[in-house]
N, C-alpha and C. Protein backbone atom coordinates (compact mmCIF):
# COMPACT_ATOMS: atom_id res chain seq x y z
N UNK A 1 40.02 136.22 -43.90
CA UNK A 1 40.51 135.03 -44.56
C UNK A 1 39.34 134.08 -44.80
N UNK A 2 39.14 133.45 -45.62
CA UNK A 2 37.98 132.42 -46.57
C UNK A 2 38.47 131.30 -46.09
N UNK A 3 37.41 130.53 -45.29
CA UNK A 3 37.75 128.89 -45.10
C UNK A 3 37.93 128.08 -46.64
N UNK A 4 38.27 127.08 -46.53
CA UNK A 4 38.09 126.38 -47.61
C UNK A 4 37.18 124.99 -46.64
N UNK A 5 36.16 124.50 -47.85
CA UNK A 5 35.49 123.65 -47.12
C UNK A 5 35.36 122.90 -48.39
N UNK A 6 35.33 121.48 -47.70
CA UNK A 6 35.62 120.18 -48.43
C UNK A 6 34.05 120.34 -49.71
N UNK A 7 33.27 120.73 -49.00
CA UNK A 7 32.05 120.89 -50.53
C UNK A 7 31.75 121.55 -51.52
N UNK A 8 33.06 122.45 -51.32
CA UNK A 8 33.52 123.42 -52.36
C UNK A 8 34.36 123.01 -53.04
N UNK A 9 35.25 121.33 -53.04
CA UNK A 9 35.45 120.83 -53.97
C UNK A 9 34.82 119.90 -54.55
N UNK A 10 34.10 119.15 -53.44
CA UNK A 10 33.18 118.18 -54.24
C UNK A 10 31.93 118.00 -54.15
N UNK A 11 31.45 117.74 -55.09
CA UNK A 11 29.63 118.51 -55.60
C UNK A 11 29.47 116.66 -55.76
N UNK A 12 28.45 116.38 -54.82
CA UNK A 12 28.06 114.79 -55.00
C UNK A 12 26.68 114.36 -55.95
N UNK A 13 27.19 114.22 -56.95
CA UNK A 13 26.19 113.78 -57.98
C UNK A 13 26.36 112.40 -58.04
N UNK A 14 25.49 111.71 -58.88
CA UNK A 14 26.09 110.10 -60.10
C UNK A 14 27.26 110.07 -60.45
N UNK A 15 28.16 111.00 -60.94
CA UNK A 15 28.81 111.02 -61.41
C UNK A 15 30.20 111.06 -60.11
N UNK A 16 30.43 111.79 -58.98
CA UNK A 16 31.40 111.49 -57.87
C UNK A 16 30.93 110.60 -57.06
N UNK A 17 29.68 109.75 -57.01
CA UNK A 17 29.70 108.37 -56.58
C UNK A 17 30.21 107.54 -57.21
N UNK A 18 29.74 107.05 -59.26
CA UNK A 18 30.68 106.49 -59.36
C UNK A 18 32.47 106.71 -59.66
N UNK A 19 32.78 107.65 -59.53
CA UNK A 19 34.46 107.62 -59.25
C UNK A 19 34.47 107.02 -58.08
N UNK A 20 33.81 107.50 -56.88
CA UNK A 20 34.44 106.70 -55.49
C UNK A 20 34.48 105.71 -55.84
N UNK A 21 33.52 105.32 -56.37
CA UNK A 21 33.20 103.32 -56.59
C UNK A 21 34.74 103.10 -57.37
N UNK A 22 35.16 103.37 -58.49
CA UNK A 22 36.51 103.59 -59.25
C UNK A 22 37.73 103.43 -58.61
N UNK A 23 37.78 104.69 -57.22
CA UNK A 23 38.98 104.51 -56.59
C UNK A 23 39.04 103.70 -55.80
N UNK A 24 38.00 103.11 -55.06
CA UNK A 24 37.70 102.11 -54.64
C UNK A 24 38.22 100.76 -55.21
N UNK A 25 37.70 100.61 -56.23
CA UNK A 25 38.13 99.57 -57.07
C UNK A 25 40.11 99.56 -57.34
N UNK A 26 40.15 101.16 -57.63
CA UNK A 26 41.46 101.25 -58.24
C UNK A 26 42.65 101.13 -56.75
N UNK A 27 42.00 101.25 -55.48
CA UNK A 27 43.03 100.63 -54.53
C UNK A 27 42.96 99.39 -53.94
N UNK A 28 42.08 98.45 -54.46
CA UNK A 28 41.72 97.16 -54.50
C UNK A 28 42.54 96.40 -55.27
N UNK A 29 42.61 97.09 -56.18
CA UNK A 29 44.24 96.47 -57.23
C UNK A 29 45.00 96.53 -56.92
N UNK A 30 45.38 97.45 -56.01
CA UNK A 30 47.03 97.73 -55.56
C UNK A 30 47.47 96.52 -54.55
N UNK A 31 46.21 96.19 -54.32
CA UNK A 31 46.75 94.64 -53.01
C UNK A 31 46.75 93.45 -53.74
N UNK A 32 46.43 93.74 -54.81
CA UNK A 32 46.56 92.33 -55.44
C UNK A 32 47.74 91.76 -56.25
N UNK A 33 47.78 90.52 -57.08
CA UNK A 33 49.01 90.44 -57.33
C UNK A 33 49.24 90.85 -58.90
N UNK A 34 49.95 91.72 -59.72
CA UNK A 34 49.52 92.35 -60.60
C UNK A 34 50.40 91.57 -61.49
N UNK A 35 51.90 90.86 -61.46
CA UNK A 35 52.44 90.13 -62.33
C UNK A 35 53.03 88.89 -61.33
N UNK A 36 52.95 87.76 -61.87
CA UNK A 36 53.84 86.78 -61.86
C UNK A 36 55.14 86.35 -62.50
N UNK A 37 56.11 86.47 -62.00
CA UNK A 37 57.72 86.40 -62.77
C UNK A 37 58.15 84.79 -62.64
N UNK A 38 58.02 84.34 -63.63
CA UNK A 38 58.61 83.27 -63.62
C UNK A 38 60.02 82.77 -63.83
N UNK A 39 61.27 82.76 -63.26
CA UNK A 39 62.23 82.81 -63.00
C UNK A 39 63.26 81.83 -64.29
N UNK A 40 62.95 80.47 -63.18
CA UNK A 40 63.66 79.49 -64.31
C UNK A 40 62.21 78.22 -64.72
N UNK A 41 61.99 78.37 -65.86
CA UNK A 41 61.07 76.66 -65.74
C UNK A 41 61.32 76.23 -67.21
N UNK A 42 61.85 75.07 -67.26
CA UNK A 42 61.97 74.57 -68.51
C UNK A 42 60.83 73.15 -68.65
N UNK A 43 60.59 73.54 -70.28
CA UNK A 43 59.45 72.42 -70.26
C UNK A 43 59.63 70.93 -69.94
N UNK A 44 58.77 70.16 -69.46
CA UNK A 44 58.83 68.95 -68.98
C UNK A 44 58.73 68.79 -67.50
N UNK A 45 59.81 69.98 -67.12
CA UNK A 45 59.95 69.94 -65.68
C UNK A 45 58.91 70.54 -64.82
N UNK A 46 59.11 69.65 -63.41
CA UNK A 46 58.50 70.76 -62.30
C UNK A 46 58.02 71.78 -62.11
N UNK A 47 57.44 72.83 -61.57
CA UNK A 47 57.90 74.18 -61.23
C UNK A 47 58.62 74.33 -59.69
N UNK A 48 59.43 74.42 -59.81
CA UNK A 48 60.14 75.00 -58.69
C UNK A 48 59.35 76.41 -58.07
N UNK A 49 58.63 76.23 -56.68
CA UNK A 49 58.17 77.34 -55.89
C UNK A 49 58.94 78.47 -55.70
N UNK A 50 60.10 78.09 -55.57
CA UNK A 50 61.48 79.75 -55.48
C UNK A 50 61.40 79.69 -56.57
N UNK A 51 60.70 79.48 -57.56
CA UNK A 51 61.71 80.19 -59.05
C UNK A 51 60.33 81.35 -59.59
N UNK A 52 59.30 81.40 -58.53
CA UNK A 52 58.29 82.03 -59.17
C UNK A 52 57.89 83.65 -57.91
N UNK A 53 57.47 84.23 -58.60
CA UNK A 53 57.46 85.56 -57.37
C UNK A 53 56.39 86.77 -58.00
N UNK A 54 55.69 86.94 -57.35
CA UNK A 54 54.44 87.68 -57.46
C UNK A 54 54.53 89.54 -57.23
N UNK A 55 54.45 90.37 -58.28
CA UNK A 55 54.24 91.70 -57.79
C UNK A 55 53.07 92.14 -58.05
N UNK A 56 52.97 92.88 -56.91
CA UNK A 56 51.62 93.64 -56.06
C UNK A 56 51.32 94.76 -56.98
N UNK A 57 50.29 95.19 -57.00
CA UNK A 57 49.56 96.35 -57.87
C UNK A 57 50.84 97.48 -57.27
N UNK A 58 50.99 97.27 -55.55
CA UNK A 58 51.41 98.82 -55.34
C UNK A 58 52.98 99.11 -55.67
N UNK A 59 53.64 97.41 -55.82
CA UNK A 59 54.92 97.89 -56.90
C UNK A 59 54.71 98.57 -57.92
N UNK A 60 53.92 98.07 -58.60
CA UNK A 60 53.62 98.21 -60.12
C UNK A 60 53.49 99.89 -60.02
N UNK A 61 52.94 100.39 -58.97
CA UNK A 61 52.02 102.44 -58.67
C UNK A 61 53.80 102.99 -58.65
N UNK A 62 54.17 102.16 -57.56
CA UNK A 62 55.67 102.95 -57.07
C UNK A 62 56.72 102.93 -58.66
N UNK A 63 56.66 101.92 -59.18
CA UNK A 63 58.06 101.62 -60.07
C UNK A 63 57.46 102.00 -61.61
N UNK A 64 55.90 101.80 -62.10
CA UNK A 64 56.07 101.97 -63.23
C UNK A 64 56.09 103.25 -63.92
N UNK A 65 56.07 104.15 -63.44
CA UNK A 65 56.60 105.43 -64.57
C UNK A 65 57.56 105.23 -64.62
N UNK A 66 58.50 104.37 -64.61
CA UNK A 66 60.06 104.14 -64.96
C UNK A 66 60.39 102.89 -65.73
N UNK A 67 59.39 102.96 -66.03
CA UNK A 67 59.27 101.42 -66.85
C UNK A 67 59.71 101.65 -68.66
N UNK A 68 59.52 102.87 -68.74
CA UNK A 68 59.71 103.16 -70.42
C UNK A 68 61.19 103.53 -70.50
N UNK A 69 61.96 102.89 -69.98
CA UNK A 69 63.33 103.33 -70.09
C UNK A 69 63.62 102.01 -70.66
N UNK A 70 62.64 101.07 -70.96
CA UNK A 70 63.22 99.88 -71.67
C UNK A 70 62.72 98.22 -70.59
N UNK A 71 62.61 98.69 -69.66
CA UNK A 71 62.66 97.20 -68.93
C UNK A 71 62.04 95.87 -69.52
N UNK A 72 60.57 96.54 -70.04
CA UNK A 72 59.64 94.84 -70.24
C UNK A 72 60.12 95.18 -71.97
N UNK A 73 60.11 93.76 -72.20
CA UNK A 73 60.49 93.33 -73.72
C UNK A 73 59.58 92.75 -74.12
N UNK A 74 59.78 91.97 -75.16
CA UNK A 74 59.24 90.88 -75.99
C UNK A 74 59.31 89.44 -75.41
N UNK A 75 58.32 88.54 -75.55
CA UNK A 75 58.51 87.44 -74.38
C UNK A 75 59.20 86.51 -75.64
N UNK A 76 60.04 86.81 -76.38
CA UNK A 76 60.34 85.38 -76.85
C UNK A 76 61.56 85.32 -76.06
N UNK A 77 62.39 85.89 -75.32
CA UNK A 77 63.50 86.51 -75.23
C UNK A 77 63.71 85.51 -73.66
N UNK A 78 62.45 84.68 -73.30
CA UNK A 78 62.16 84.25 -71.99
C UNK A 78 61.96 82.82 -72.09
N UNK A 79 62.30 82.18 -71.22
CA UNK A 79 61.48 80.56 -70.70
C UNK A 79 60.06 80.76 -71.17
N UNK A 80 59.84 79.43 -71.61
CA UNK A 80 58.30 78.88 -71.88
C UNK A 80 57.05 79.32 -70.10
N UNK A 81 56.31 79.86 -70.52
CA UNK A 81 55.56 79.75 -69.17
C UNK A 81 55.03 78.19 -69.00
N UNK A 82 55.28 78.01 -67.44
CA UNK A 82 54.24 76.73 -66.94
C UNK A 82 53.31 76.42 -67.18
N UNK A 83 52.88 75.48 -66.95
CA UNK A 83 51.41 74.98 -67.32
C UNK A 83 50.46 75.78 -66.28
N UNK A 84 49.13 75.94 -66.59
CA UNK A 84 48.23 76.84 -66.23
C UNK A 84 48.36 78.50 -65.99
N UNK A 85 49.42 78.96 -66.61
CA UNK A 85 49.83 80.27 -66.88
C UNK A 85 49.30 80.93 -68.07
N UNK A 86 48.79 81.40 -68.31
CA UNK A 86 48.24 81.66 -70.12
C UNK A 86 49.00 83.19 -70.70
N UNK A 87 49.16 82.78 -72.16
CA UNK A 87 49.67 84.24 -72.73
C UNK A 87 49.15 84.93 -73.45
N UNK A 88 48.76 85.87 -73.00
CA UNK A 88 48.72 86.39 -74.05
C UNK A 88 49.65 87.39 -74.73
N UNK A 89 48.71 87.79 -76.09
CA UNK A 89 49.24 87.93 -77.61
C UNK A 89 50.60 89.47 -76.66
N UNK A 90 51.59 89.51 -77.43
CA UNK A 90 52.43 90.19 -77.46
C UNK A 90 51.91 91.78 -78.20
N UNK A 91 52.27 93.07 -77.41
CA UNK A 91 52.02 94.01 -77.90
C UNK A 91 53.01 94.92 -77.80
N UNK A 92 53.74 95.62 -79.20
CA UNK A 92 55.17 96.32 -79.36
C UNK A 92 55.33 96.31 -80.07
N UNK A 93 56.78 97.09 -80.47
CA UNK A 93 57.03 97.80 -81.37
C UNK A 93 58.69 96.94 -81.41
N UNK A 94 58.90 95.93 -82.08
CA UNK A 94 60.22 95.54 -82.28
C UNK A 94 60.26 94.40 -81.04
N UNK A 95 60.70 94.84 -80.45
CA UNK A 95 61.10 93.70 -78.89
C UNK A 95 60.60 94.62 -77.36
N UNK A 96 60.34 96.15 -77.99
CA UNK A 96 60.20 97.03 -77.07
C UNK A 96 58.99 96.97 -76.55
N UNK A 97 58.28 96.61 -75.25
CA UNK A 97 56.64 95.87 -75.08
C UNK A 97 56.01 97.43 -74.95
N UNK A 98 54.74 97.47 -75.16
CA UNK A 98 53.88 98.62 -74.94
C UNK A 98 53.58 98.67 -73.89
N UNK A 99 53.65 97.73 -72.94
CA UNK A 99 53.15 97.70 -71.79
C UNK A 99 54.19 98.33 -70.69
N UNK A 100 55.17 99.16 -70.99
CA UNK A 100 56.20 100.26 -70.40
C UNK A 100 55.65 101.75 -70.43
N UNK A 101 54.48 101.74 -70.67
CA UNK A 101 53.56 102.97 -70.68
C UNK A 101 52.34 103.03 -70.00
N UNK A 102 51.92 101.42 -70.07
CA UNK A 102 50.67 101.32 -68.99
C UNK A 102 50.56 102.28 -68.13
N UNK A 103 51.23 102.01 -66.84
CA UNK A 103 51.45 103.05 -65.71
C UNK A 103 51.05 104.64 -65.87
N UNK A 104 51.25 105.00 -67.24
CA UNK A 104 50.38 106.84 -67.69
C UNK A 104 48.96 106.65 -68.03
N UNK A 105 48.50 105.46 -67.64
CA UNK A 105 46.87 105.61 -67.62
C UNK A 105 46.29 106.10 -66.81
N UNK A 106 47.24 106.05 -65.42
CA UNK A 106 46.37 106.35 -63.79
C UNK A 106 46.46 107.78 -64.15
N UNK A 107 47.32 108.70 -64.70
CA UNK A 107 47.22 110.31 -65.17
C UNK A 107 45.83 110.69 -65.83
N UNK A 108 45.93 109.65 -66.59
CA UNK A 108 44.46 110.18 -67.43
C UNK A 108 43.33 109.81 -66.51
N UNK A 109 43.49 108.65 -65.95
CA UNK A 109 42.21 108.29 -64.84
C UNK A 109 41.84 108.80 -64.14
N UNK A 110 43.26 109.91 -63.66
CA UNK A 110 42.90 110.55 -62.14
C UNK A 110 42.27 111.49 -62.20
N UNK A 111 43.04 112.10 -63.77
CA UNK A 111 42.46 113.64 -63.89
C UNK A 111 40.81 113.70 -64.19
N UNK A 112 40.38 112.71 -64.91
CA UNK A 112 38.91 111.98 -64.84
C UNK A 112 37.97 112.20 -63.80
N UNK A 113 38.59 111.28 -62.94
CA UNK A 113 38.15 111.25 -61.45
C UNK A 113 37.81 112.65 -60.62
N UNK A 114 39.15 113.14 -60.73
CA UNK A 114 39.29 114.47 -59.72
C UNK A 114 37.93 115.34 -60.70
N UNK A 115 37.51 115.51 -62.12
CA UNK A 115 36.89 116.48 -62.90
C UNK A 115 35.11 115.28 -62.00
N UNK A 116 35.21 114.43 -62.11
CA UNK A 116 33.63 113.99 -61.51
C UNK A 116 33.84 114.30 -59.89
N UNK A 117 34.69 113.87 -59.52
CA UNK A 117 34.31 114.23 -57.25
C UNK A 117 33.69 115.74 -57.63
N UNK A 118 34.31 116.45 -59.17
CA UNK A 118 33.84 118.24 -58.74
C UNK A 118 32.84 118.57 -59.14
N UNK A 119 31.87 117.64 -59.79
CA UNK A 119 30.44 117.32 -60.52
C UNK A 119 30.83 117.62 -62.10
N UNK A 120 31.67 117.71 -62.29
CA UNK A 120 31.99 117.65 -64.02
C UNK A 120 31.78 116.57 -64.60
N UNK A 121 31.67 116.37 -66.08
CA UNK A 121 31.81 115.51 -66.75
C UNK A 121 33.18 114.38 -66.93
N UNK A 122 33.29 113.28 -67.18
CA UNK A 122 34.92 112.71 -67.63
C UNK A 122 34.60 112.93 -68.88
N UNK A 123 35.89 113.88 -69.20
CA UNK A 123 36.28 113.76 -70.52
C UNK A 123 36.61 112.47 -71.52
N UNK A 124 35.88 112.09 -73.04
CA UNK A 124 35.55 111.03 -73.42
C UNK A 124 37.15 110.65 -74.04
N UNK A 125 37.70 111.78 -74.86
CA UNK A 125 39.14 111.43 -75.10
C UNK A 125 40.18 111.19 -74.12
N UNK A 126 40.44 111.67 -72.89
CA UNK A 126 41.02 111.13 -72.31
C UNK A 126 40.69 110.19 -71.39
N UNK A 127 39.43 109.79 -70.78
CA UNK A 127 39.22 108.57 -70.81
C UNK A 127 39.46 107.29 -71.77
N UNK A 128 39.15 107.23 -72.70
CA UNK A 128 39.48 106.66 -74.04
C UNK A 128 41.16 106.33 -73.79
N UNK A 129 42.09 107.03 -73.81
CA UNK A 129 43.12 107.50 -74.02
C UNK A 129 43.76 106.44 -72.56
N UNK A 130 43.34 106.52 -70.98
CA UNK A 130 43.38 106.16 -70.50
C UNK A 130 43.38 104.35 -70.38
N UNK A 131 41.93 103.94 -71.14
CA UNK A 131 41.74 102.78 -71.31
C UNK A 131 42.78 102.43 -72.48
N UNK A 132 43.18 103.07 -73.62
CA UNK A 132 43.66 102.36 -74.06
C UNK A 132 45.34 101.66 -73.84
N UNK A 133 45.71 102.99 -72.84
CA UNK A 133 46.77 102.48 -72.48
C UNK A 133 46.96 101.44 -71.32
N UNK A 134 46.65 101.44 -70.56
CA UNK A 134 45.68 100.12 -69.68
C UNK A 134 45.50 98.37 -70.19
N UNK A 135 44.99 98.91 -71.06
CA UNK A 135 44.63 97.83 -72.04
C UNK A 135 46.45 97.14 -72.80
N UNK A 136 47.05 97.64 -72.68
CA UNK A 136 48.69 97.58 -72.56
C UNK A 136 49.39 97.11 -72.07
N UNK A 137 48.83 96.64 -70.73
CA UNK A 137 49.39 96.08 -69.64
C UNK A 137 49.17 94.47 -69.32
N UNK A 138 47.70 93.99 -70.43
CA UNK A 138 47.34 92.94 -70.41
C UNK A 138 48.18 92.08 -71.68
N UNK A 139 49.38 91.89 -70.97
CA UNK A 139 50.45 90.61 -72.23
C UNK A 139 51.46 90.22 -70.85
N UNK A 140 51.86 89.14 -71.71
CA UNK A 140 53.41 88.25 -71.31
C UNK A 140 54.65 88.92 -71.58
N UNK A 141 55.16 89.89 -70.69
CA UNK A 141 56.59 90.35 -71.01
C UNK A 141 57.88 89.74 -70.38
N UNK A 142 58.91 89.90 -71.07
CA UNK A 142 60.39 89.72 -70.61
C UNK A 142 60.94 91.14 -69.96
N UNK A 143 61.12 90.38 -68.59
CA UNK A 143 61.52 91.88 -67.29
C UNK A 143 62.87 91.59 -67.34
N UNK A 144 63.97 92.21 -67.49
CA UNK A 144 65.08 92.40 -67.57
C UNK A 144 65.45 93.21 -66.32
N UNK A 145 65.24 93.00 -65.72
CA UNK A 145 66.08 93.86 -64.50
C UNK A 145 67.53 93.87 -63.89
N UNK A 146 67.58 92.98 -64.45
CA UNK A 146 69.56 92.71 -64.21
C UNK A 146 69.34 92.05 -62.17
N UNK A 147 68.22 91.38 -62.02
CA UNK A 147 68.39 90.46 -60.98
C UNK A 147 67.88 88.97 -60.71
N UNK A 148 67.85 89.00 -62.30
CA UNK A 148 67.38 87.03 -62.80
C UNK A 148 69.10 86.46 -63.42
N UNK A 149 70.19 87.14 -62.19
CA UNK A 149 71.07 85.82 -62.77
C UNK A 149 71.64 85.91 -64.19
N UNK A 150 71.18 86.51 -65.28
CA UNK A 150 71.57 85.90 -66.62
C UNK A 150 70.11 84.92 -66.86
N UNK A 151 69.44 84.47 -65.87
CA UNK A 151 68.10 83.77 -66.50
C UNK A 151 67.36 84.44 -66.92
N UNK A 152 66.48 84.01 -68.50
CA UNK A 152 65.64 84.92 -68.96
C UNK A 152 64.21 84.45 -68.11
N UNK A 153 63.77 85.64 -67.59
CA UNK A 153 62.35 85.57 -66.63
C UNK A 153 61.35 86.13 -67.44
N UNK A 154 60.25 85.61 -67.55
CA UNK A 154 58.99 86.24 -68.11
C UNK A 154 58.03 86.64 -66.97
N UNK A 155 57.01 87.34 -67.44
CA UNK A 155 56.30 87.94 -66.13
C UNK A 155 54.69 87.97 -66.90
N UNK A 156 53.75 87.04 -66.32
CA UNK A 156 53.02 87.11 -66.62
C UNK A 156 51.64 87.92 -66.00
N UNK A 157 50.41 87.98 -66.69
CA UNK A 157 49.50 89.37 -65.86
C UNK A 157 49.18 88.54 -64.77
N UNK A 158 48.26 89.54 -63.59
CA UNK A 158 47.72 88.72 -62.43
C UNK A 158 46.27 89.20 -62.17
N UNK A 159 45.79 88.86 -61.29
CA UNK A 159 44.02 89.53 -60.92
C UNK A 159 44.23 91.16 -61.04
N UNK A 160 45.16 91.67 -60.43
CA UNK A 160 45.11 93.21 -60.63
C UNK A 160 45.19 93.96 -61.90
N UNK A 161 45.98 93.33 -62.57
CA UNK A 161 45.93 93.96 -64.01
C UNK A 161 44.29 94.36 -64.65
N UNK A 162 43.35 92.87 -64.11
CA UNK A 162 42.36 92.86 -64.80
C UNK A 162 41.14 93.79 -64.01
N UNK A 163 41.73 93.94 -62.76
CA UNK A 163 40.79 95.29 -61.68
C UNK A 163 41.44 96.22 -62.22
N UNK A 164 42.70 96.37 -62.58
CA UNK A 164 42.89 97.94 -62.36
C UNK A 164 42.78 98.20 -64.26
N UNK A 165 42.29 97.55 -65.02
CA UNK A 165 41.73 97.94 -66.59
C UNK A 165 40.63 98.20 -66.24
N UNK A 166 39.77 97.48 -65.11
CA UNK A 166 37.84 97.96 -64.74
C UNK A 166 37.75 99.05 -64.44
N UNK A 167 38.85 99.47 -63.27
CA UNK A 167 38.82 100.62 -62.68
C UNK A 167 39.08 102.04 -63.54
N UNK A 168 40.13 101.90 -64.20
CA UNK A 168 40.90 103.08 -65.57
C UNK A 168 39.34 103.01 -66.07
N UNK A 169 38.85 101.98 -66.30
CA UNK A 169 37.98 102.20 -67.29
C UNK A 169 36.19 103.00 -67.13
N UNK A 170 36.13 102.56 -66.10
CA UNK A 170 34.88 103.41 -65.29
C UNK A 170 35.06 105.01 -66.26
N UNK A 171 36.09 105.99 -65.93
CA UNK A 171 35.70 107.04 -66.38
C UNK A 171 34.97 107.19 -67.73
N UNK A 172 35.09 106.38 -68.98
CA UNK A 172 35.01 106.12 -70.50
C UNK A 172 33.41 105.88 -70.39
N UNK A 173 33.27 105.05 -69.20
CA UNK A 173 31.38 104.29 -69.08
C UNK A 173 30.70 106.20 -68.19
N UNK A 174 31.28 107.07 -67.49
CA UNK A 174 31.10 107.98 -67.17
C UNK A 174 30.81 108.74 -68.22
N UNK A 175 31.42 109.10 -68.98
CA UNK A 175 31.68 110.16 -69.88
C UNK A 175 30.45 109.49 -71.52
N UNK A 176 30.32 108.59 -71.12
CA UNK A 176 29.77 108.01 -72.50
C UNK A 176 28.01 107.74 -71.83
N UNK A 177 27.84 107.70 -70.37
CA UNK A 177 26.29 108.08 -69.99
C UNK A 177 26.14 109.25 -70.36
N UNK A 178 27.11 110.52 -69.74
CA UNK A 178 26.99 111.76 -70.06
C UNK A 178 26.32 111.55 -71.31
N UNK A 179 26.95 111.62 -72.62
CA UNK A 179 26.74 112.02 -73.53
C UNK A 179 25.49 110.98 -73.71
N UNK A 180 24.67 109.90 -73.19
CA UNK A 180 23.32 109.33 -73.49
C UNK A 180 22.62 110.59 -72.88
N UNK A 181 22.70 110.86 -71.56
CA UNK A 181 21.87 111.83 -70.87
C UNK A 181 21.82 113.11 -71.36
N UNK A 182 22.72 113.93 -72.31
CA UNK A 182 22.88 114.67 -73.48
C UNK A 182 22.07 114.81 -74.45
N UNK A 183 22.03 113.96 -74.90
CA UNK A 183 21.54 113.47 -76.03
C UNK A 183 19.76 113.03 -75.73
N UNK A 184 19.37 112.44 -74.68
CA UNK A 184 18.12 112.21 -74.20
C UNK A 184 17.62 113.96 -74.05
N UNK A 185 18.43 114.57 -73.18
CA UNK A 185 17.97 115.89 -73.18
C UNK A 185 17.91 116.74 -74.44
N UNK A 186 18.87 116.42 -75.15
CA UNK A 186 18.16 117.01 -76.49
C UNK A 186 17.17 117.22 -77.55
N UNK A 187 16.94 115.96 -76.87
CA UNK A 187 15.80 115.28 -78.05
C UNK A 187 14.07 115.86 -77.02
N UNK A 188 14.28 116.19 -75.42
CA UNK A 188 13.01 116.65 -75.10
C UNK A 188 12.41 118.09 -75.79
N UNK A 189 10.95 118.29 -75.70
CA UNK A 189 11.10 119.70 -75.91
C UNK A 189 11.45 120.64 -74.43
């Protein structure tokens, strides 16, 4: 019987240091706070501290492949955000937000990842592919979950959104040295 030994999957080059650095980064997001839901706030007023509630990157890992069944919308559909909240631009198709797909970036990221720990290259299209869905996740949506009451809640991005687009995105800066270091080697005799 053949051992299996851990360096027979991973070959430590530039390239499976920076993924560690990546996953590193990419479970650094998961502790952070990835949306803010703002409950009830109408303009003029206060903010009420219960009316506001923070989810963590590692909700976001557990719940969002289930997110394209419709949940995040279009933010007109919501309360005005508070002051020092910022929005951004809306991205979708009708009222339906794009950002219900985010969550299939970590697929493309991982498979990235797992191809550098083995000294391979990241592939540039699905890196690409990765970031751009990522890049999806950065807007103001209306979360409908059927536990705001009948109040329309908006949910705005948080620090993690903007680690875990750095992190998705590492493989794309991988795959795009490759092809400098390619290309440098081509050009030697």
């Amino acid at each position: 019987m053949r051992s299996v030994n851990l360096s027979d999957f991973l070959r430590l080059d530039w390239r499976s240091l920076i993924a560690v650095f990546s996953v590193g980064v990419w479970l650094y997001a998961l502790t952070q706070t990835a949306y803010v839901r703002v409950f009830e706030y109408f303009e003029g007023l206060p903010v009420d501290p219960r009316s506001i509630e923070r989810t963590s990157g590692f909700d976001c890992l557990l719940t969002g492949w289930i997110a394209p069944l419709g949940a995040l919308q279009s933010p007109e559909f919501g309360h005005p955000l508070p002051p020092g909240y910022r929005e951004p631009p809306f991205i979708g198709i009708g009222n339906w937000s794009l950002a219900n797909i985010a969550w299939y970036a970590n697929l493309f990221w991982g498979w990235n990842v797992l191809r550098c720990l083995q000294g391979q290259s990241a592939l540039v299209l699905p890196a690409l592919c990765g970031v751009l869905l990522s890049g999806t996740a950065w807007q103001t949506a209306y979360i409908s979950v059927f536990d705001d009451h009948g109040v329309a809640t908006r949910s705005s991005p948080g620090t993690a959104i903007y680690i875990w687009i750095f992190a998705v995105s590492v493989p794309l800066v991988i795959a795009a040295l490759d092809l400098v270091l390619l290309a440098k080697r081509g050009r030697q005799p």
